[in-house]
C-alpha atoms as a PDB file:
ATOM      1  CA  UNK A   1       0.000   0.000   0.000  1.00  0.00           C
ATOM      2  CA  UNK A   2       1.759   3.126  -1.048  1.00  0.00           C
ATOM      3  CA  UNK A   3       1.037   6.478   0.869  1.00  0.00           C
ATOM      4  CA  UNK A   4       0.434   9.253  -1.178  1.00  0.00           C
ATOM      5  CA  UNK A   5      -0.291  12.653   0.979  1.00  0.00           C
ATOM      6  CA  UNK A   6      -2.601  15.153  -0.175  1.00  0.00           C
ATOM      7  CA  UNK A   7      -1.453  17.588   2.457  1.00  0.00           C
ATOM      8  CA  UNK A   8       1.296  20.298   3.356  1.00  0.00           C
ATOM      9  CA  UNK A   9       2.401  18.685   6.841  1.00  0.00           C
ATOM     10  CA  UNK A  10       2.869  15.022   6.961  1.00  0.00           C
ATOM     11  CA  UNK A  11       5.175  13.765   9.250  1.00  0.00           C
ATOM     12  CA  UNK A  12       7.405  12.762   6.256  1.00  0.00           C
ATOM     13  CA  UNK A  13       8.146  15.741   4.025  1.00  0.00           C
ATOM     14  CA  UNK A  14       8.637  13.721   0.745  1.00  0.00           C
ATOM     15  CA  UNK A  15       5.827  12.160   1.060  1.00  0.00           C
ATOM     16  CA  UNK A  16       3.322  15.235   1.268  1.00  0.00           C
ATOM     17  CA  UNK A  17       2.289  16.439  -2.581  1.00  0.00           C
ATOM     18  CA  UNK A  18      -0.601  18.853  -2.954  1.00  0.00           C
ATOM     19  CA  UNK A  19      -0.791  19.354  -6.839  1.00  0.00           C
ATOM     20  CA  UNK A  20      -2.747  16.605  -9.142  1.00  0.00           C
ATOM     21  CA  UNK A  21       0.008  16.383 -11.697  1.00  0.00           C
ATOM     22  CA  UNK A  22       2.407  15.270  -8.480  1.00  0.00           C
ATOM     23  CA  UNK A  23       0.039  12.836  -7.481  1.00  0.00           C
ATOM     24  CA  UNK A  24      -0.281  11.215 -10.711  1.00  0.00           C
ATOM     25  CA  UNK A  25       3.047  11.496 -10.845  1.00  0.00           C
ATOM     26  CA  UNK A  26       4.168   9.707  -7.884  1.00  0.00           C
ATOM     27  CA  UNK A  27       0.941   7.249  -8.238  1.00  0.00           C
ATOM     28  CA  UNK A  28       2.520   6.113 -11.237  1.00  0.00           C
ATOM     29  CA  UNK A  29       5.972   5.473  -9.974  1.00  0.00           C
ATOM     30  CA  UNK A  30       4.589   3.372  -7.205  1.00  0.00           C
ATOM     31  CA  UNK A  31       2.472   1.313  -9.409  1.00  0.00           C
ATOM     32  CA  UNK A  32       5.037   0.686 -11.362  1.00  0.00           C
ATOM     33  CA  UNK A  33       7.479  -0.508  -8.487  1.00  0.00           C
ATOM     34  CA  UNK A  34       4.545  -2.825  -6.985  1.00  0.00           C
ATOM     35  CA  UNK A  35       1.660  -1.215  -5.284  1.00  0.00           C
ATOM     36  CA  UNK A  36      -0.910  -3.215  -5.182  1.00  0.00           C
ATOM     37  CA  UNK A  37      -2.961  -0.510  -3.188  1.00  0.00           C
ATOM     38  CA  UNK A  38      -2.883   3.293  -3.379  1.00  0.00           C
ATOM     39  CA  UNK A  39      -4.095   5.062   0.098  1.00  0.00           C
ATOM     40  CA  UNK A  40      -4.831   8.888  -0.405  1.00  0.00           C
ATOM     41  CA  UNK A  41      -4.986  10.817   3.115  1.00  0.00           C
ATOM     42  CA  UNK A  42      -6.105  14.710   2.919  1.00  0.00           C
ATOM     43  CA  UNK A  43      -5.360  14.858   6.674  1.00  0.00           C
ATOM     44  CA  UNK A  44      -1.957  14.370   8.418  1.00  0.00           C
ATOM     45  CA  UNK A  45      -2.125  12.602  12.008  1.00  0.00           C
ATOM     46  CA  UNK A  46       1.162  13.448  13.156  1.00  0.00           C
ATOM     47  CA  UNK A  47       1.487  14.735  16.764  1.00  0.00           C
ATOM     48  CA  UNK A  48       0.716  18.300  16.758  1.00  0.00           C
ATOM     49  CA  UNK A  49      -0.882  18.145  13.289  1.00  0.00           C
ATOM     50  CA  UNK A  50      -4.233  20.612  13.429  1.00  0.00           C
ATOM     51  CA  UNK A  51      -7.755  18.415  12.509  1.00  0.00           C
ATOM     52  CA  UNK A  52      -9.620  19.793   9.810  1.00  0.00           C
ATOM     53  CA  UNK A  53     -13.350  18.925   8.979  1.00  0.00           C
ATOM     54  CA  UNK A  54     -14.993  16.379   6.504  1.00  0.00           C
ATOM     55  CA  UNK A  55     -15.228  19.288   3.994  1.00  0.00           C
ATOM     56  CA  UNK A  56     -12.338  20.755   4.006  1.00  0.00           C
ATOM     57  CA  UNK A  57     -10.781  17.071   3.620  1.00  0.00           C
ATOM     58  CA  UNK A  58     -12.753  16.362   0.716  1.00  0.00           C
ATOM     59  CA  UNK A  59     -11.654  19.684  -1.027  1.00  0.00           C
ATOM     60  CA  UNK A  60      -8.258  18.355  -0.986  1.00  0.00           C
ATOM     61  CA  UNK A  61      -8.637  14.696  -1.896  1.00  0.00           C
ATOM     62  CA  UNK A  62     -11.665  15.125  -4.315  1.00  0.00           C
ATOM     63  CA  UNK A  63     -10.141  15.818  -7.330  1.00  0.00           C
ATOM     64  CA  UNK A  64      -7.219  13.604  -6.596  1.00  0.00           C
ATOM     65  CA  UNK A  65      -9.467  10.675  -6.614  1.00  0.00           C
ATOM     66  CA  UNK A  66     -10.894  11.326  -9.520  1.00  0.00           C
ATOM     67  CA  UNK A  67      -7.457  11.839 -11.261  1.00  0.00           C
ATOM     68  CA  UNK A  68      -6.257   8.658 -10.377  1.00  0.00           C
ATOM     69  CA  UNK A  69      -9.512   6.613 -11.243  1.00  0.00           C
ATOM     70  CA  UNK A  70      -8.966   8.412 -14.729  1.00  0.00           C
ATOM     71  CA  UNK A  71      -5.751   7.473 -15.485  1.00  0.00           C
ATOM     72  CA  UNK A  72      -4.826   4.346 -13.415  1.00  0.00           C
ATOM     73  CA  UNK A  73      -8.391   2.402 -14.194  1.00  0.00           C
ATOM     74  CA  UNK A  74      -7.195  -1.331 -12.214  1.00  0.00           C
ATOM     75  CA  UNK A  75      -5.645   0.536  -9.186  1.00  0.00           C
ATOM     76  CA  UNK A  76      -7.184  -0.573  -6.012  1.00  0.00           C
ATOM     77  CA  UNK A  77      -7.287   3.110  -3.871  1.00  0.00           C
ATOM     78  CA  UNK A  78      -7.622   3.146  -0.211  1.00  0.00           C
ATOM     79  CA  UNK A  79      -8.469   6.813   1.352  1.00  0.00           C
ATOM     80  CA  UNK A  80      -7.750   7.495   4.892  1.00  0.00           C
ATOM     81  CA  UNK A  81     -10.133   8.925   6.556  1.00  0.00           C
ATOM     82  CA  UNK A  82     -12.029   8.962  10.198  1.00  0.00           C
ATOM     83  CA  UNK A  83     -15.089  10.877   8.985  1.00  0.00           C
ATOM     84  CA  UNK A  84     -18.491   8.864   7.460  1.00  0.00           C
ATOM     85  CA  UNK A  85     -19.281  11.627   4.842  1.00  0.00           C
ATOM     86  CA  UNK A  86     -15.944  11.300   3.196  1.00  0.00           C
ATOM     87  CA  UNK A  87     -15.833   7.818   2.991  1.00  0.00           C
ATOM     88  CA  UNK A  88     -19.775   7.780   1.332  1.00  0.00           C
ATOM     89  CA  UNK A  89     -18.265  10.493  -0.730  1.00  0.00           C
ATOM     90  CA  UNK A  90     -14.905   9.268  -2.459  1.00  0.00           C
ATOM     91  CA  UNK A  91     -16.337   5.686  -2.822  1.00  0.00           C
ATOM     92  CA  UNK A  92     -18.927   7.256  -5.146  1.00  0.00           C
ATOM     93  CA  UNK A  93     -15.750   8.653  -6.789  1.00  0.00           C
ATOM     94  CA  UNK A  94     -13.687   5.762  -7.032  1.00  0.00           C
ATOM     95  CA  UNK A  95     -12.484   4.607  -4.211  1.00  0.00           C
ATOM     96  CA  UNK A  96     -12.418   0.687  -2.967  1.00  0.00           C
ATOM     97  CA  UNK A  97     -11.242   0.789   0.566  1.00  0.00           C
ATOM     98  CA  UNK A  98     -11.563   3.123   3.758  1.00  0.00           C
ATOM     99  CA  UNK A  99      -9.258   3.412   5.932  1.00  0.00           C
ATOM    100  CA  UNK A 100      -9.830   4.469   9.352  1.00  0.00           C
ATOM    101  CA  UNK A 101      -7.244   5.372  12.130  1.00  0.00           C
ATOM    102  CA  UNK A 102      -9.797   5.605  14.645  1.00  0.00           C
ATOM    103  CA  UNK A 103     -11.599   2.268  14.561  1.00  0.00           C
ATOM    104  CA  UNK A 104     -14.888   4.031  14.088  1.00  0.00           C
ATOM    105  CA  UNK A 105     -14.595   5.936  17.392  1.00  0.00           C
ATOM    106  CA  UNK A 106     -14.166   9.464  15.923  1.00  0.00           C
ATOM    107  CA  UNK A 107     -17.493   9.261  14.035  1.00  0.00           C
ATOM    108  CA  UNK A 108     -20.780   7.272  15.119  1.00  0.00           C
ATOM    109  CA  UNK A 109     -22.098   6.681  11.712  1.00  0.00           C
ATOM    110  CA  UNK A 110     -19.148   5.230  10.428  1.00  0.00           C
ATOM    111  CA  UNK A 111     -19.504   1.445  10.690  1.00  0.00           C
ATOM    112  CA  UNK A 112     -23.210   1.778   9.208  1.00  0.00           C
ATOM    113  CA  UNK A 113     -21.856   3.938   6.310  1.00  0.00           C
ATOM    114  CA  UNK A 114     -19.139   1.366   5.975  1.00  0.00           C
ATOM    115  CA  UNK A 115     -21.641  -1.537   5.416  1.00  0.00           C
ATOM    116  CA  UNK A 116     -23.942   0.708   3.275  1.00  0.00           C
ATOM    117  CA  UNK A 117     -21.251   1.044   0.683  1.00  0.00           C
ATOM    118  CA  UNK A 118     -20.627  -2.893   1.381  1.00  0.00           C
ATOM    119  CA  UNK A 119     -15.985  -2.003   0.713  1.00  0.00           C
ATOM    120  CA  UNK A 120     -13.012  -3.368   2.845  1.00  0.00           C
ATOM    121  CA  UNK A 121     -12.615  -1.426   6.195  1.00  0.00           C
ATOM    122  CA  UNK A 122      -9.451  -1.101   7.874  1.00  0.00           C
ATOM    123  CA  UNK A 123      -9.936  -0.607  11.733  1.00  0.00           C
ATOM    124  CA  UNK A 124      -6.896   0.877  13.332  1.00  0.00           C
ATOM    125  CA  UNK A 125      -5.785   0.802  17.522  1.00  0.00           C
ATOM    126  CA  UNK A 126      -5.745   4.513  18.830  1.00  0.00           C
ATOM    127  CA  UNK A 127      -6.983   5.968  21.899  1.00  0.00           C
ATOM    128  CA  UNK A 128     -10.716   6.590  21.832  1.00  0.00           C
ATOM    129  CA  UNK A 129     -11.052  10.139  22.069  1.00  0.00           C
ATOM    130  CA  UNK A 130      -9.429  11.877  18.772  1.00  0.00           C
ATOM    131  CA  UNK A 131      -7.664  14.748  21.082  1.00  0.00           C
ATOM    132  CA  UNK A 132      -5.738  12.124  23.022  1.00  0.00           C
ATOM    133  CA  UNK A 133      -4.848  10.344  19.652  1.00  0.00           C
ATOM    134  CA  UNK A 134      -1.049  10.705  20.618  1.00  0.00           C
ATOM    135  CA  UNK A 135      -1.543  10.386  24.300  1.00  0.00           C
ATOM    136  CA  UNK A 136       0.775   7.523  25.306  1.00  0.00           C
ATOM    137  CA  UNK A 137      -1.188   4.220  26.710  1.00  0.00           C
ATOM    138  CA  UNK A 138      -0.374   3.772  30.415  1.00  0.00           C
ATOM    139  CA  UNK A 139      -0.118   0.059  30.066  1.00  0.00           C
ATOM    140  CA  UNK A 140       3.370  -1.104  30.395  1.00  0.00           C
ATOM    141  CA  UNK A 141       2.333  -4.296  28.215  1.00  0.00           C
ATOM    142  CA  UNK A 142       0.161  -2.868  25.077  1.00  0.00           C
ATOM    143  CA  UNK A 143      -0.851  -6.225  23.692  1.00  0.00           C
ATOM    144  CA  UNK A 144      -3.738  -7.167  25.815  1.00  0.00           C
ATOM    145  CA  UNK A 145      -5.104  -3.820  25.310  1.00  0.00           C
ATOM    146  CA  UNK A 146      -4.974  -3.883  21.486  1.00  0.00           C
ATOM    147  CA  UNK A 147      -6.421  -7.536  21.489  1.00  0.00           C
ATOM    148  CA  UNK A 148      -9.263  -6.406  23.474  1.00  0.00           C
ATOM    149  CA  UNK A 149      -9.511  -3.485  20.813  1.00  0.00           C
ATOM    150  CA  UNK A 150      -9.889  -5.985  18.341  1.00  0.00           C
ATOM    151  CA  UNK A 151     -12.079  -8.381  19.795  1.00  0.00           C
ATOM    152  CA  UNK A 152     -14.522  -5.794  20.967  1.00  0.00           C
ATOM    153  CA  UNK A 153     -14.259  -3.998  17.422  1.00  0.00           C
ATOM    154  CA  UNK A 154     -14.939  -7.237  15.047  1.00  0.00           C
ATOM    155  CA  UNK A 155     -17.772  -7.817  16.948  1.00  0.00           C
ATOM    156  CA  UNK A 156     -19.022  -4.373  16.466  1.00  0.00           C
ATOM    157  CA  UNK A 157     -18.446  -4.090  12.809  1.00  0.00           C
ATOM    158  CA  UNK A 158     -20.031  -7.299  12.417  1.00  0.00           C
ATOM    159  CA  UNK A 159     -23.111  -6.982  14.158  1.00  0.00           C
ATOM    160  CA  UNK A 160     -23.763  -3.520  12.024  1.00  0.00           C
ATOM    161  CA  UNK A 161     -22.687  -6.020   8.588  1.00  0.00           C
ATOM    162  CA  UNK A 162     -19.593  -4.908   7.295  1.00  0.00           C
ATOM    163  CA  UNK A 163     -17.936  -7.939   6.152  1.00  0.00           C
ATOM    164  CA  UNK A 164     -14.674  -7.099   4.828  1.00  0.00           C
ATOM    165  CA  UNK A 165     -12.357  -5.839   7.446  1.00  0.00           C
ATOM    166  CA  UNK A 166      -8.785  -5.713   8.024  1.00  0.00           C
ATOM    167  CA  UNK A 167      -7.121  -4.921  11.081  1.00  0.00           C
ATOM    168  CA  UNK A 168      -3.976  -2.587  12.019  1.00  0.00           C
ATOM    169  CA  UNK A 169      -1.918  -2.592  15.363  1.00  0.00           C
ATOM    170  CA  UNK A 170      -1.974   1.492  14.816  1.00  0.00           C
ATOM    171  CA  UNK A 171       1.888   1.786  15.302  1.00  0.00           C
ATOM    172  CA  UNK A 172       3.133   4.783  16.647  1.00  0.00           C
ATOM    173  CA  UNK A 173      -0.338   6.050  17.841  1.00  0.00           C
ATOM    174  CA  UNK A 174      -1.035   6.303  21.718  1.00  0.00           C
ATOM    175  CA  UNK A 175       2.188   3.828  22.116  1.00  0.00           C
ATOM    176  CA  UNK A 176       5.578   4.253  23.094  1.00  0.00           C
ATOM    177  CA  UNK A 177       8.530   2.951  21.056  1.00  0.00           C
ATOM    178  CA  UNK A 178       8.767  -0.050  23.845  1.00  0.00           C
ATOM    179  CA  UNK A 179       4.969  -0.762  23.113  1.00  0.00           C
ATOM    180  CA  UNK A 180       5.616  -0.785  19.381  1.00  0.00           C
ATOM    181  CA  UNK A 181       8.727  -2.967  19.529  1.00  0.00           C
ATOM    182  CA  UNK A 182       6.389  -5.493  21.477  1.00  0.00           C
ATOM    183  CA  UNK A 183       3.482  -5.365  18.613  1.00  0.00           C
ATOM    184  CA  UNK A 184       6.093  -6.163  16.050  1.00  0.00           C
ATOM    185  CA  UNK A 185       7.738  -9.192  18.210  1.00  0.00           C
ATOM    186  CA  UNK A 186       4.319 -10.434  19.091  1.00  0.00           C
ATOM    187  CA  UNK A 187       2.528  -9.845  15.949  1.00  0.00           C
ATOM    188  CA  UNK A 188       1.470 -13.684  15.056  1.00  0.00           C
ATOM    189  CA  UNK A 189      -0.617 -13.230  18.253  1.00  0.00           C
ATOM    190  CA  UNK A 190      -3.137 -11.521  16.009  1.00  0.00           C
ATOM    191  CA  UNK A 191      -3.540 -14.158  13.282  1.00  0.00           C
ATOM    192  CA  UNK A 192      -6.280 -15.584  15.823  1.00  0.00           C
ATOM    193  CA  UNK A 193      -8.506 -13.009  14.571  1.00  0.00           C
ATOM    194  CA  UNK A 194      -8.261 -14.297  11.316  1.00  0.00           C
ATOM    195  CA  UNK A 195      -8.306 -11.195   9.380  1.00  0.00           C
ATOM    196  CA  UNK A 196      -5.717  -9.293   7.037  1.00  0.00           C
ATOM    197  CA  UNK A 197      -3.397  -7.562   8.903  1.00  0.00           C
ATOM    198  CA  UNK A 198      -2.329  -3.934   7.703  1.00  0.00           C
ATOM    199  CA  UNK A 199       1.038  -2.141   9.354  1.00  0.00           C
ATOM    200  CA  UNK A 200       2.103   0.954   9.112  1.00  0.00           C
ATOM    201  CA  UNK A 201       5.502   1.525  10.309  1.00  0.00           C
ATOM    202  CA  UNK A 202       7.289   3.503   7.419  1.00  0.00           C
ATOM    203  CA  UNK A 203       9.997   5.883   8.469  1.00  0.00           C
ATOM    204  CA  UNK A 204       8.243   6.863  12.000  1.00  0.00           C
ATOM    205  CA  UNK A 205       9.421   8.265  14.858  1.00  0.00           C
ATOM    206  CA  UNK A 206      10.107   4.650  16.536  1.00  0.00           C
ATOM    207  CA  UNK A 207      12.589   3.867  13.770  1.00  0.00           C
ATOM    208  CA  UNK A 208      14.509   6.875  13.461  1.00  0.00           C
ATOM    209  CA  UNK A 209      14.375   8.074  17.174  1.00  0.00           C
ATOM    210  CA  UNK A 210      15.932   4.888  18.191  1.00  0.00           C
ATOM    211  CA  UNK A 211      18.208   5.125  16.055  1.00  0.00           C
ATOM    212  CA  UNK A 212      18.768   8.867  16.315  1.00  0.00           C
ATOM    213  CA  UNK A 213      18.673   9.444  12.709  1.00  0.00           C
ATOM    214  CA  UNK A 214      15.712  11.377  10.845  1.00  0.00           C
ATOM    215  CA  UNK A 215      12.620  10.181   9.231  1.00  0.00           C
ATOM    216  CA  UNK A 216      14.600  11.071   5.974  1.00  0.00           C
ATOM    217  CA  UNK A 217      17.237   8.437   6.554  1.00  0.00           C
ATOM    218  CA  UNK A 218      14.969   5.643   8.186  1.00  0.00           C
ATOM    219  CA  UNK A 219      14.311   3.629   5.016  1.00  0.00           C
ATOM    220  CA  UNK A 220      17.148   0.840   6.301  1.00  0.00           C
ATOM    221  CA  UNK A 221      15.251   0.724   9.451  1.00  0.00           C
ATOM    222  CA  UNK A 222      11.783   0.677   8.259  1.00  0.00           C
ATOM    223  CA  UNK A 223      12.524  -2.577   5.865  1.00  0.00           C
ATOM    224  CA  UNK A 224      13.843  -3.938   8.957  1.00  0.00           C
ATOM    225  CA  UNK A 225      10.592  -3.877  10.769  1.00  0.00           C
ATOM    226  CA  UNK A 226       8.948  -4.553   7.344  1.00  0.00           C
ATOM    227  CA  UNK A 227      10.728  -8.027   7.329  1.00  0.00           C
ATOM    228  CA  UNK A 228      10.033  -8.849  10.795  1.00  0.00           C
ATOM    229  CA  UNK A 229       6.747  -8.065  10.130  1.00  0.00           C
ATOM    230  CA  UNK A 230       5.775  -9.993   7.264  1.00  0.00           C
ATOM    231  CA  UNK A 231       7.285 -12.835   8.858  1.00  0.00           C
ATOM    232  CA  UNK A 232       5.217 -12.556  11.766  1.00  0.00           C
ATOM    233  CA  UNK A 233       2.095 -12.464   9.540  1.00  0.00           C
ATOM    234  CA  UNK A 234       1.615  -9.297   8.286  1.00  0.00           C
ATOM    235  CA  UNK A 235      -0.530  -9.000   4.881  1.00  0.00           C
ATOM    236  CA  UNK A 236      -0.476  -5.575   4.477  1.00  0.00           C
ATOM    237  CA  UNK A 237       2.111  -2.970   4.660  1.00  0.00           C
ATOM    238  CA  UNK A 238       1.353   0.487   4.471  1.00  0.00           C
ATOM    239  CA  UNK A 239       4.847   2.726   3.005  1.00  0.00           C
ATOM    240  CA  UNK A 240       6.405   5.134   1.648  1.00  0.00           C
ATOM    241  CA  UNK A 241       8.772   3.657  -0.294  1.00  0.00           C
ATOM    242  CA  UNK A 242       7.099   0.888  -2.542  1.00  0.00           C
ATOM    243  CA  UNK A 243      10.226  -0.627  -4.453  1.00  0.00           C
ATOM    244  CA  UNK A 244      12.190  -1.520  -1.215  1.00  0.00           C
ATOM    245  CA  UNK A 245       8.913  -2.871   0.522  1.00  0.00           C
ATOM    246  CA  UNK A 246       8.015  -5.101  -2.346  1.00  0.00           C
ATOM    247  CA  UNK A 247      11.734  -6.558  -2.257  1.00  0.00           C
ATOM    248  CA  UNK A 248      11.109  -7.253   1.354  1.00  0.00           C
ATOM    249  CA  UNK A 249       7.673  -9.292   0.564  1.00  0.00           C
ATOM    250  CA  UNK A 250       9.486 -10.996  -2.560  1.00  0.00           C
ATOM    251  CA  UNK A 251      12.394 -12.219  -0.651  1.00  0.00           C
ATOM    252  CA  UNK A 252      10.462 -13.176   2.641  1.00  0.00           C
ATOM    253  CA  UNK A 253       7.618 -15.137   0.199  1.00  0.00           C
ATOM    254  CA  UNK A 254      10.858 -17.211  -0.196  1.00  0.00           C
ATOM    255  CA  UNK A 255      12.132 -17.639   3.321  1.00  0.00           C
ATOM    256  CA  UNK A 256       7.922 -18.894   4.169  1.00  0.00           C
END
C-alpha cells in the first residue's frame, strides 16, 4: 500500500504532494514498483498536526481521486479517513477501501456507512477520544489492550454487517517505542482473529528516534521492521517507499 499525501504537513516531508500532476506522478511510480494498493490521506495525524473537517478534507482529496480513477483504471485506492461523509463520498468517486485510524470511534455513523457502501474497512488501535490520539497508553504491556480493541471492534463491525475488514496494530499512535517494539515481536498473536493484517511503520518516529537518525534516513530501518513483520504475519504494509517494501515481501515469500 503506497502512501500518497494530499497535504502540506505530513510527518514525512517527501511524502506530502498537494498538486494533481504530483500525485499522478508519484501514483505512477509506485504502481510501477509494486503497489498493489494506493491510500490517499487529505489529513496528516502526526502529533501536533491541526484536525480539519470532513469538507475541508474532501476539497483536498476530491479531485485527486478522480485523477487517479482516470488514469490508473485497475488501481485498487484506499483513502484514509475517520469521517463517514468522506468515505460515502470518495467511494462514489472511485475509491475501494476506507481506511480508518480511529476504529470508528471518531465518528458514530461510520460502521453503518461502511456496510452501506458494502468495501473493505481497515480498523486501526488509537486511543478513543481523537484529542488524546497521541496520548501515550499507560499500560506497560500494550498487547492485551490492542487484542481487546480488536475483539470488541470485530464484533461491532459485524453486528452492524460490514464484512470485509482488516485490522492494524496502529503503530506509533497512543504507544511508546517499547509498546511498538512489542506489537512487532508479538505480531502472530493476532492471526487468531483471522483477518488481514495492515502495518504501518514507514519511516516513524520509533525507527529513526531509536536510532537517532531522521525520518529522511529511516528507510534501512523501516525494511527492517517490514521483514520482521511480514514474517510474523503481516498482509499488508502500508509505506512510503514501494520498491524496497516489495523486495522485502518478494524475498520473505521465499524464506515462508
Amino acid at each position: 500500500m503506497g502512501i500518497l499525501n494530499v497535504t502540506p504537513d505530513s510527518f514525512y516531508q517527501k511524502s506530502r504532494v498537494m498538486a494533481v500532476s504530483e500525485v499522478i506522478d508519484l501514483a505512477g511510480k509506485m504502481l510501477h514498483e509494486g503497489a498493489s494498493i494506493l491510500d490517499i490521506g487529505g489529513q496528516s495525524t502526526r502529533p501536533g498536526a491541526e484536525a480539519i473537517s470532513a469538507n475541508e478534507e474532501l476539497d483536498r482529496i476530491g479531485a485527486v481521486i478522480e485523477a487517479v480513477v482516470r488514469h490508473f483504471d485497475d488501481a485498487f485506492i484506499s483513502v484514509d479517513t475517520y469521517h463517514s461523509e468522506v468515505a460515502k463520498e470518495v467511494v462514489n468517486l472511485g475509491a475501494h477501501i476506507i481506511n480508518d485510524i480511529s476504529g470508528g470511534q471518531y465518528d458514530a455513523n461510520m460502521y453503518n456507512t461502511i456496510a452501506d457502501l458494502n468495501v473493505p474497512y481497515v480498523v486501526m488501535h488509537v486511543n478513543e477520544h481523537k484529542e488524546q490520539m497521541h496520548t501515550v497508553h499507560t499500560s506497560t504491556t500494550i498487547l492485551p489492550v490492542v487484542h481487546e480493541f480488536f475483539t470488541k471492534t470485530i464484533a461491532a463491525t459485524k453486528e452492524s454487517g460490514i464484512q470485509q475488514l482488516i485490522i492494524d496494530p496502529g503503530f506509533g499512535f497512543s504507544k511508546t517505542p517499547e509498546q511498538n517494539f512489542e506489537l512487532i515481536a508479538n505480531l502472530s498473536s493476532f492471526t487468531s482473529f483471522q483477518k488481514p493484517l495492515l502495518i504501518g511503520v514507514s519511516r516513524k518516529s520509533t525507527i529513526y528516534k531509536t536510532l537517532g537518525i531522521t525520518a529522511s534516513d529511516a528507510l534501512n530501518g523501516t525494511t527492517v521492521l517490514h521483514t520482521a513483520a511480514i514474517l510474523h504475519g503481516a498482509s499488508i504494509l502500508r509505506v512510503h517507499d514501494v520498491k524496497e517494501a516489495n523486495e522485502v515481501v518478494t524475498l520473505c515469500s521465499y524464506l515462508q
